[in-house]
Protein backbone atom coordinates (compact mmCIF):
# COMPACT_ATOMS: atom_id res chain seq x y z
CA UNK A 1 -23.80 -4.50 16.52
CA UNK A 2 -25.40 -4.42 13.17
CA UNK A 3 -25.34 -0.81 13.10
CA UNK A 4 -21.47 -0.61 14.38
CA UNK A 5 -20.81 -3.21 11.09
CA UNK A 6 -22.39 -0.83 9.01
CA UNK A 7 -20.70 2.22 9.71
CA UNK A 8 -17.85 0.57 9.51
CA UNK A 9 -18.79 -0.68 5.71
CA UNK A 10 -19.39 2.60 4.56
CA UNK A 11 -16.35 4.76 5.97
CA UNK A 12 -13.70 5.41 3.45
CA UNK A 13 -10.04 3.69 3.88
CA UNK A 14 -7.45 5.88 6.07
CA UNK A 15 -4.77 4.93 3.00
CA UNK A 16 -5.00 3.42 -0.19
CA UNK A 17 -2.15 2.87 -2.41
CA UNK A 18 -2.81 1.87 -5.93
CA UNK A 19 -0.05 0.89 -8.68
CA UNK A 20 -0.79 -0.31 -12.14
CA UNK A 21 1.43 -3.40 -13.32
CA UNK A 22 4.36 -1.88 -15.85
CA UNK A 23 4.08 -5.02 -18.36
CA UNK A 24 0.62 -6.20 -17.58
CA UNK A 25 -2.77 -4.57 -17.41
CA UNK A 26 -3.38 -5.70 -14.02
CA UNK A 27 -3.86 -3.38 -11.15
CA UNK A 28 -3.14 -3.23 -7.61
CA UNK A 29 -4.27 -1.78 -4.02
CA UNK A 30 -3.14 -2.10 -0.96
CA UNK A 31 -5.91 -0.89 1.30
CA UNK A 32 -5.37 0.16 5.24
CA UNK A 33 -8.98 0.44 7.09
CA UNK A 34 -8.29 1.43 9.98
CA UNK A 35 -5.50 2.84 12.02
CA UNK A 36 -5.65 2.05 15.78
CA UNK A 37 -2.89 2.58 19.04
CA UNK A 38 -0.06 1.53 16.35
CA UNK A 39 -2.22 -1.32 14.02
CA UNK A 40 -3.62 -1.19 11.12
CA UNK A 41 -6.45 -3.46 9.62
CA UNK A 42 -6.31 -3.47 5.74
CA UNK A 43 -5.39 -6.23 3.00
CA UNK A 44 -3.97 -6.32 -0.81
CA UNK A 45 -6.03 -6.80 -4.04
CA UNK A 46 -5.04 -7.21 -7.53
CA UNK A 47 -7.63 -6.75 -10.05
CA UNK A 48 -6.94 -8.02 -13.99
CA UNK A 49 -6.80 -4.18 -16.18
């Protein structure tokens, strides 16, 4: 299990969509991990500039 955790960890994102804030200097991703039989795994950060 340890070792299916850790591939996981270090494969790169399917999609990552990144936008920078137009009156702040924050920054934004939305992140999709995985795509699998029609779901996706992923989440949202936002990250001060």
């Amino acid at each position: 299990m340890k070792n299916l955790l850790t591939r996981f960890e270090e494969k790169a994102p399917e999609i990552v969509f990144e936008w920078n804030d137009s009156e702040t200097t924050a920054r934004g991703w939305a992140v999709i991990n995985t795509l699998r039989g029609g779901a996706a795994g992923g989440g949202t950060r936002m990250r001060r500039g």
